[in-house]
N, C-alpha and C. Protein backbone atom coordinates (compact mmCIF):
# COMPACT_ATOMS: atom_id res chain seq x y z
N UNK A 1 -94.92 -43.05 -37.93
CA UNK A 1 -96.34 -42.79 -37.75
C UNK A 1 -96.90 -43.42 -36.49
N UNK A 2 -96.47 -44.30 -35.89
CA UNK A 2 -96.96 -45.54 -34.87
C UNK A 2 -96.25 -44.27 -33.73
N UNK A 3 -95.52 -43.93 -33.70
CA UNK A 3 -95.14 -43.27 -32.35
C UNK A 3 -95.56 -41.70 -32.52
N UNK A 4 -95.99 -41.11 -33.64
CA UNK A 4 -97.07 -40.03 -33.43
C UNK A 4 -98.57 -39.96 -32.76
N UNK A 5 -98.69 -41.44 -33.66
CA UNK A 5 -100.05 -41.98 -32.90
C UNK A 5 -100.38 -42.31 -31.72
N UNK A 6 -98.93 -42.96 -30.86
CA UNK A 6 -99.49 -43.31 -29.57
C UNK A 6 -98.98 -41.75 -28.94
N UNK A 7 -98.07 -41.08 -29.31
CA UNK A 7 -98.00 -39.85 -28.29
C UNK A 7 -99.45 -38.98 -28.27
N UNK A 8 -99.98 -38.54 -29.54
CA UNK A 8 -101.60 -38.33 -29.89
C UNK A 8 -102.60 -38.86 -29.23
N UNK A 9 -102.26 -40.25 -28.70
CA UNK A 9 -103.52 -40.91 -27.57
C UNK A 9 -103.20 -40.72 -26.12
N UNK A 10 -102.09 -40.57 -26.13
CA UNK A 10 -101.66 -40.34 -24.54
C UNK A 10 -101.86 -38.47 -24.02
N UNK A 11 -101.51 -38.07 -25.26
CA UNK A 11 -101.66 -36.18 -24.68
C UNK A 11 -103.19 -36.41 -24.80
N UNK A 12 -103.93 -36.96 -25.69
CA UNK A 12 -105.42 -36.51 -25.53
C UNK A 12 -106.13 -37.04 -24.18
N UNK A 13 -105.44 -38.48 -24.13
CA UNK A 13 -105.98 -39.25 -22.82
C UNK A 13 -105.83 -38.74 -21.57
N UNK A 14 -104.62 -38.00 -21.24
CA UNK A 14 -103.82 -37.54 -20.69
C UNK A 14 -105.29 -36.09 -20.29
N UNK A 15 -105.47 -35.16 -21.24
CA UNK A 15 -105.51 -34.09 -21.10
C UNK A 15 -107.82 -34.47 -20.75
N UNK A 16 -108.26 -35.30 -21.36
CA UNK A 16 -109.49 -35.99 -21.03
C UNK A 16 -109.31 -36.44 -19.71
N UNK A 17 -108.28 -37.15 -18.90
CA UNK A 17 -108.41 -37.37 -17.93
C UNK A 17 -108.14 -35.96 -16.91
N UNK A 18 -107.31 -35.43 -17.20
CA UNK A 18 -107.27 -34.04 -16.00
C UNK A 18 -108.56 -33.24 -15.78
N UNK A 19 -109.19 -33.35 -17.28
CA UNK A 19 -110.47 -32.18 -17.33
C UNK A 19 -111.42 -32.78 -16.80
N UNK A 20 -111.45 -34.23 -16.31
CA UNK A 20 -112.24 -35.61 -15.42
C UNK A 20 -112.34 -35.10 -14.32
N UNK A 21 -111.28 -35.04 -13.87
CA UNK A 21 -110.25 -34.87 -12.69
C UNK A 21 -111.17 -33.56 -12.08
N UNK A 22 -111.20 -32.83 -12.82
CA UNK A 22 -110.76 -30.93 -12.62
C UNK A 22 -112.26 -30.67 -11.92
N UNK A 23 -112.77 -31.17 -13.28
CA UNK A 23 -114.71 -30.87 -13.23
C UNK A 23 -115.28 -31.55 -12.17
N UNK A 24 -115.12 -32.62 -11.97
CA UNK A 24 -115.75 -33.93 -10.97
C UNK A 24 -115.29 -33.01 -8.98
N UNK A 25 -113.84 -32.57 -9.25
CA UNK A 25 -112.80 -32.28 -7.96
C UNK A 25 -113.64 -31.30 -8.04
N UNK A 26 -114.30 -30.36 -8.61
CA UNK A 26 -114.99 -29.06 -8.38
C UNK A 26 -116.14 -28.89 -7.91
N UNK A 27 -116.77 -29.85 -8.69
CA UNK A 27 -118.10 -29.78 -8.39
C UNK A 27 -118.43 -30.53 -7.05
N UNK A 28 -117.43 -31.84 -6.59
CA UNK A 28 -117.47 -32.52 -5.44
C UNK A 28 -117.21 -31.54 -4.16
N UNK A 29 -116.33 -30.42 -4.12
CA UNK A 29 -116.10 -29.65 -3.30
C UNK A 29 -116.61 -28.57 -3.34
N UNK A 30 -117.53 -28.20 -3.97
CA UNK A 30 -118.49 -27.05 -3.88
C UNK A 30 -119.68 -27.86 -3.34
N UNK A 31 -120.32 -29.05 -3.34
CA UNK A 31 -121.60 -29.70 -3.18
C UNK A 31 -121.27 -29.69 -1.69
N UNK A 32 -119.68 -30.21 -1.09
CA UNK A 32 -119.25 -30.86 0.24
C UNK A 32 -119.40 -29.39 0.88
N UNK A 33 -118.55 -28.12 0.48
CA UNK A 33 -118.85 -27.09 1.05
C UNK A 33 -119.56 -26.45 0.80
N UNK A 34 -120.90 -26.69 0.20
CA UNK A 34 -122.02 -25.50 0.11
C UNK A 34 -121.50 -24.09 -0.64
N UNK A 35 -120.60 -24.44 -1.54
CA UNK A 35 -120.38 -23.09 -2.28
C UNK A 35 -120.79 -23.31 -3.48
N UNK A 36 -120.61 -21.71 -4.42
CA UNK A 36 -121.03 -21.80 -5.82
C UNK A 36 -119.59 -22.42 -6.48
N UNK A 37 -119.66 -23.32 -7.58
CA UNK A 37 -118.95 -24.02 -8.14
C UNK A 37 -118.14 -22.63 -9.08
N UNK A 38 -118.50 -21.84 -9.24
CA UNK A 38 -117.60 -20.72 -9.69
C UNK A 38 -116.78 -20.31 -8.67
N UNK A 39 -116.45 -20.53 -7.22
CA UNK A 39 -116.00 -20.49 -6.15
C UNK A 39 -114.62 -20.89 -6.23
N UNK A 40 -114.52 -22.30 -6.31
CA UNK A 40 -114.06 -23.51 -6.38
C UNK A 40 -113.24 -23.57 -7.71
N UNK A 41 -111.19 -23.03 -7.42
CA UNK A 41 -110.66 -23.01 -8.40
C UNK A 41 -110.55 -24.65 -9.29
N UNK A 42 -110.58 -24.81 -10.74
CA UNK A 42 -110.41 -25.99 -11.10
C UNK A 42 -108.64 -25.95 -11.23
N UNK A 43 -108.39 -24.98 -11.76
CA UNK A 43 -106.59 -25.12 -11.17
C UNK A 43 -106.32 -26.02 -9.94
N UNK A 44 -106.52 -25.44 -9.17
CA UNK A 44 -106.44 -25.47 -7.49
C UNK A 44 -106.95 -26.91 -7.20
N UNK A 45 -108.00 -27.34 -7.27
CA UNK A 45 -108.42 -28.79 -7.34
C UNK A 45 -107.63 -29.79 -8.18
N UNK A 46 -107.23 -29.38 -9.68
CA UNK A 46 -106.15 -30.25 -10.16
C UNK A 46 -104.85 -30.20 -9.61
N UNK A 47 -104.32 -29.28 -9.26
CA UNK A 47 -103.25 -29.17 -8.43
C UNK A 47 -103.00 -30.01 -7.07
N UNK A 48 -104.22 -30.10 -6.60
CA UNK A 48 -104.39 -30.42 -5.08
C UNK A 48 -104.29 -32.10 -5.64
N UNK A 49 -105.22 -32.71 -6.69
CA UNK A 49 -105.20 -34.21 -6.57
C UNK A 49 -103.72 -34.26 -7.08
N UNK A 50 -103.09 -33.94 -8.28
CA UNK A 50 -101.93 -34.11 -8.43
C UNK A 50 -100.85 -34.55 -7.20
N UNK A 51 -100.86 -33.30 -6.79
CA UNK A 51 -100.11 -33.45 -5.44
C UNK A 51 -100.26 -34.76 -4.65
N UNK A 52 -101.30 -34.73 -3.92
CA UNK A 52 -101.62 -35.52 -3.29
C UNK A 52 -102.33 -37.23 -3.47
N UNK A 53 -102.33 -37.30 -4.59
CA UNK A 53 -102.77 -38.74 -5.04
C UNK A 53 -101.93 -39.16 -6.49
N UNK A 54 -101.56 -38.13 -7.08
CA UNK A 54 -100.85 -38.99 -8.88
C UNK A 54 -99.45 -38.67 -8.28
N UNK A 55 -98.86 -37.87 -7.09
CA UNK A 55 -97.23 -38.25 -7.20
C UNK A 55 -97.22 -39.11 -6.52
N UNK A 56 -97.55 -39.15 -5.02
CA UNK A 56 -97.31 -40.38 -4.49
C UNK A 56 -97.31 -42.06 -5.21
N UNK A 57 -98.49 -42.10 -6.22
CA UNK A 57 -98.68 -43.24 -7.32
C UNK A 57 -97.05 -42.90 -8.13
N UNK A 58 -97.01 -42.53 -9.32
CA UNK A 58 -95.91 -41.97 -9.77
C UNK A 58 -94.55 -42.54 -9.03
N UNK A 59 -94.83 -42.34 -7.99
CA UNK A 59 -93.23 -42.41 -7.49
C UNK A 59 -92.94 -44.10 -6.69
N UNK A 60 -94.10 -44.96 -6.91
CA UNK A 60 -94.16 -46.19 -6.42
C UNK A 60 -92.91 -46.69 -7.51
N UNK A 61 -92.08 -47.67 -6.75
CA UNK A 61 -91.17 -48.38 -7.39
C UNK A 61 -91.26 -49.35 -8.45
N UNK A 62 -92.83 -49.97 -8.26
CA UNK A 62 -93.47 -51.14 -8.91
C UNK A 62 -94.64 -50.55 -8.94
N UNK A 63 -95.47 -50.56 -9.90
CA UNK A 63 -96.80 -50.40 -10.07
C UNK A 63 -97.66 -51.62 -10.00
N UNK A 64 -96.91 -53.03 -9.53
CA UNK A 64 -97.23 -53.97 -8.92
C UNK A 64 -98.52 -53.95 -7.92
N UNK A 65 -98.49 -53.50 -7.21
CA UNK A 65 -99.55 -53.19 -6.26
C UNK A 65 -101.22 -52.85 -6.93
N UNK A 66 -100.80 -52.14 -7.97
CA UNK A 66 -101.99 -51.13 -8.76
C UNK A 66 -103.17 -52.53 -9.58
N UNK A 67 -102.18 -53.69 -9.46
CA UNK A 67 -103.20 -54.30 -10.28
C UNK A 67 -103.99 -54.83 -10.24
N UNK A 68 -104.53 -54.79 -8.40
CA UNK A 68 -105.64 -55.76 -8.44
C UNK A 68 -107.02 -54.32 -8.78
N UNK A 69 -106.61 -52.78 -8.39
CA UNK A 69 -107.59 -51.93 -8.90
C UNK A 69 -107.61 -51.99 -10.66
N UNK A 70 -106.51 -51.96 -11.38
CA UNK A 70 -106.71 -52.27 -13.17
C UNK A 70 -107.97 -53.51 -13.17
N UNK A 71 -107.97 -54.28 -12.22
CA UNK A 71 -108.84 -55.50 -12.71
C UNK A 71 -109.91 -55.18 -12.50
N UNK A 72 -110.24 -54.10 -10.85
CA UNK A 72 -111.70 -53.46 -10.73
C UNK A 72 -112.66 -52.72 -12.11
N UNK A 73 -111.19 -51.81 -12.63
CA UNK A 73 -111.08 -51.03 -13.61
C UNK A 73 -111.76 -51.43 -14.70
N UNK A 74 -111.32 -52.56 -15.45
CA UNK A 74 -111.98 -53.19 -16.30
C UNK A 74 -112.67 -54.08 -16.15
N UNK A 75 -113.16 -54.72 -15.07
CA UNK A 75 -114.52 -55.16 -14.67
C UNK A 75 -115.33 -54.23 -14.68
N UNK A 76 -115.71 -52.86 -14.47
CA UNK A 76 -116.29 -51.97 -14.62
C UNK A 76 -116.65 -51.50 -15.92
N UNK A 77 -115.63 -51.07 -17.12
CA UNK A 77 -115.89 -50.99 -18.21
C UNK A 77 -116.50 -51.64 -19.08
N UNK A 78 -116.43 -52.70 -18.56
CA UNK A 78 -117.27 -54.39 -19.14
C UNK A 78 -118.58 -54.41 -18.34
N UNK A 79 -119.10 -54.43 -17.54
CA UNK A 79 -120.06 -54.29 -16.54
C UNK A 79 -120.94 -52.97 -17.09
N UNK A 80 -120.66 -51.51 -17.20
CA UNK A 80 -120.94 -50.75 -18.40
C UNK A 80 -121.07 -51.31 -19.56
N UNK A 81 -120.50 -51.58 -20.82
CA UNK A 81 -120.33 -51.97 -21.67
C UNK A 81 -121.55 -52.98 -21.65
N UNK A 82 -121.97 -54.11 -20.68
CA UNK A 82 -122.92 -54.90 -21.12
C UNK A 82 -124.41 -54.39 -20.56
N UNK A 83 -124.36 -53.29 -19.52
CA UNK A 83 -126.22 -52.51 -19.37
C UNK A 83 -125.82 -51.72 -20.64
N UNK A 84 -125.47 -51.40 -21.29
CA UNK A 84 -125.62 -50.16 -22.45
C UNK A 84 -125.86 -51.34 -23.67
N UNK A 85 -125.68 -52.72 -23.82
CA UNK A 85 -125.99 -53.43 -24.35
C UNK A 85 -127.48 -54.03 -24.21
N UNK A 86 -127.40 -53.93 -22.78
CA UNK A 86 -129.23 -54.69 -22.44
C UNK A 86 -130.05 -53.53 -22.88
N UNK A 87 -129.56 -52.19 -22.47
CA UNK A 87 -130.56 -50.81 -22.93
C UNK A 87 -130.89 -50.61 -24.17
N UNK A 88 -129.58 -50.85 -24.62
CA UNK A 88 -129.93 -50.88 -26.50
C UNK A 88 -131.04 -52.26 -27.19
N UNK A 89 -131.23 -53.69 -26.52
CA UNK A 89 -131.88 -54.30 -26.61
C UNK A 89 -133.24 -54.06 -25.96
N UNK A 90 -133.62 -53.77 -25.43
CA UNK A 90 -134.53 -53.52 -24.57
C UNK A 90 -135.04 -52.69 -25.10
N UNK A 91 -134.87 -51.46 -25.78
CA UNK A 91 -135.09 -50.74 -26.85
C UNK A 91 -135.27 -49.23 -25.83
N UNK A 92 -134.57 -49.17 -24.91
CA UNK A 92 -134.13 -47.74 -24.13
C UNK A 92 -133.92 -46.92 -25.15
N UNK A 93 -133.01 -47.08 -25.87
CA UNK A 93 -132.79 -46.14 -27.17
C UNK A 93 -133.09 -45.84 -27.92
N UNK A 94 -134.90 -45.99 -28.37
CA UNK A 94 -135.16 -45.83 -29.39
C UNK A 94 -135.25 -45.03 -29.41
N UNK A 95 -135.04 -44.73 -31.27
CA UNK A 95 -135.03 -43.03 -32.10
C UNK A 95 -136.45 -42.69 -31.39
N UNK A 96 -137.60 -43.11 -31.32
CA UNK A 96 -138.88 -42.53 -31.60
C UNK A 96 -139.09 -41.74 -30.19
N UNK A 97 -138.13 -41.75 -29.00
CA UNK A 97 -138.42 -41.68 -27.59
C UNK A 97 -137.45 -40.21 -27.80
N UNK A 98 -136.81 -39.71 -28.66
CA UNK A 98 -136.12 -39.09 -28.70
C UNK A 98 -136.68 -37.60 -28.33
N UNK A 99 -138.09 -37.26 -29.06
CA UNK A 99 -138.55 -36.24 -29.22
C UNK A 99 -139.05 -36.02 -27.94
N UNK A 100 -139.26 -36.82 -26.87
CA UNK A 100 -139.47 -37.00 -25.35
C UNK A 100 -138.26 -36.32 -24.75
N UNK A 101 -137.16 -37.53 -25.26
CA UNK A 101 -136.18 -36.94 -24.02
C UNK A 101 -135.67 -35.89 -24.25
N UNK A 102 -136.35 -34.85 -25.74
CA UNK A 102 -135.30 -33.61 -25.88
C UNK A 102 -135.94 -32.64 -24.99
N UNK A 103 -137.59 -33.18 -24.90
CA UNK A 103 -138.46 -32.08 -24.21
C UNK A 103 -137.78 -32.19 -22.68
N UNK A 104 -137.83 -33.20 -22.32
CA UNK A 104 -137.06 -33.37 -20.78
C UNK A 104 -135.78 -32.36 -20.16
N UNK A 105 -134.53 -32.71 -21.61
CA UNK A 105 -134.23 -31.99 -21.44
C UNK A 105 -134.12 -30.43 -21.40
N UNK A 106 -134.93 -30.20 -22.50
CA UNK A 106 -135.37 -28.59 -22.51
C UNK A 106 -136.02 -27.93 -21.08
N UNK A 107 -136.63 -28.52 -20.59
CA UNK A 107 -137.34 -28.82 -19.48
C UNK A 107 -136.63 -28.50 -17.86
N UNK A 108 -135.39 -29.28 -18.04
CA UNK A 108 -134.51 -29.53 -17.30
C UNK A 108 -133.96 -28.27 -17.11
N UNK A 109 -133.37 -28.02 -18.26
CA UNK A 109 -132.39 -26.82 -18.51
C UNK A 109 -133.30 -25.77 -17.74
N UNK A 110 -134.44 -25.60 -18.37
CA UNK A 110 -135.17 -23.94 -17.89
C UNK A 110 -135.44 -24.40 -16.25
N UNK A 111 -135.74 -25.57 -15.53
CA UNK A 111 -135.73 -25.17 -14.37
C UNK A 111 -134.74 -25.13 -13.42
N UNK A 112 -133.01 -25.45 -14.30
CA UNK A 112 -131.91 -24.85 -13.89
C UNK A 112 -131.76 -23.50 -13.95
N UNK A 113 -132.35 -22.91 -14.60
CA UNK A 113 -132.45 -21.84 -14.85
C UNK A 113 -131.17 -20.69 -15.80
């Protein structure tokens, strides 16, 4: 069961991080070239970082090098982790603000059109 489970976190993690990857690589290169993001294959963009940034990583002998960014990494998640703590104190989140931010977003949406 322990090695269903971690293969289950790694294909999902795995497949959450590409669709990261895919959406972010798309929309960054349609904004950079002034095109419509329907333009802009997400294949083609995952393909392209693959190539060019996860084999070269991949094929490092030691992943030695990688760890002073893991430490950025989770200084970040922690750094997150504690404004989503001050927001929730602060009372950013309250239920009662809710019926606000749905109008916002309703709002939002129609002048995306």
């Amino acid at each position: 069961l322990p090695a269903v489970a971690s293969l289950l976190l790694c294909s999902t993690a795995a497949i959450a991080c590409a669709t990261v990857i895919a959406d972010t690589g798309t929309d960054l290169l349609a904004a950079l070239f002034a095109l419509p993001a329907a333009d802009v294959s997400r294949a083609a963009v995952l393909f392209g970082c693959a190539a060019s940034v996860l084999t070269p990583l991949c094929l490092l002998p030691s992943l030695a090098p990688l760890g002073t960014a893991s430490y950025f990494g989770v200084a970040g998640v922690l750094v997150t982790a504690l404004c989503m703590i001050a927001r929730l104190a602060d009372g950013t989140y309250d239920a009662t603000d809710a019926a606000a931010l749905a109008d916002a977003g309703a709002a939002a949406a129609e002048a995306a059109g």
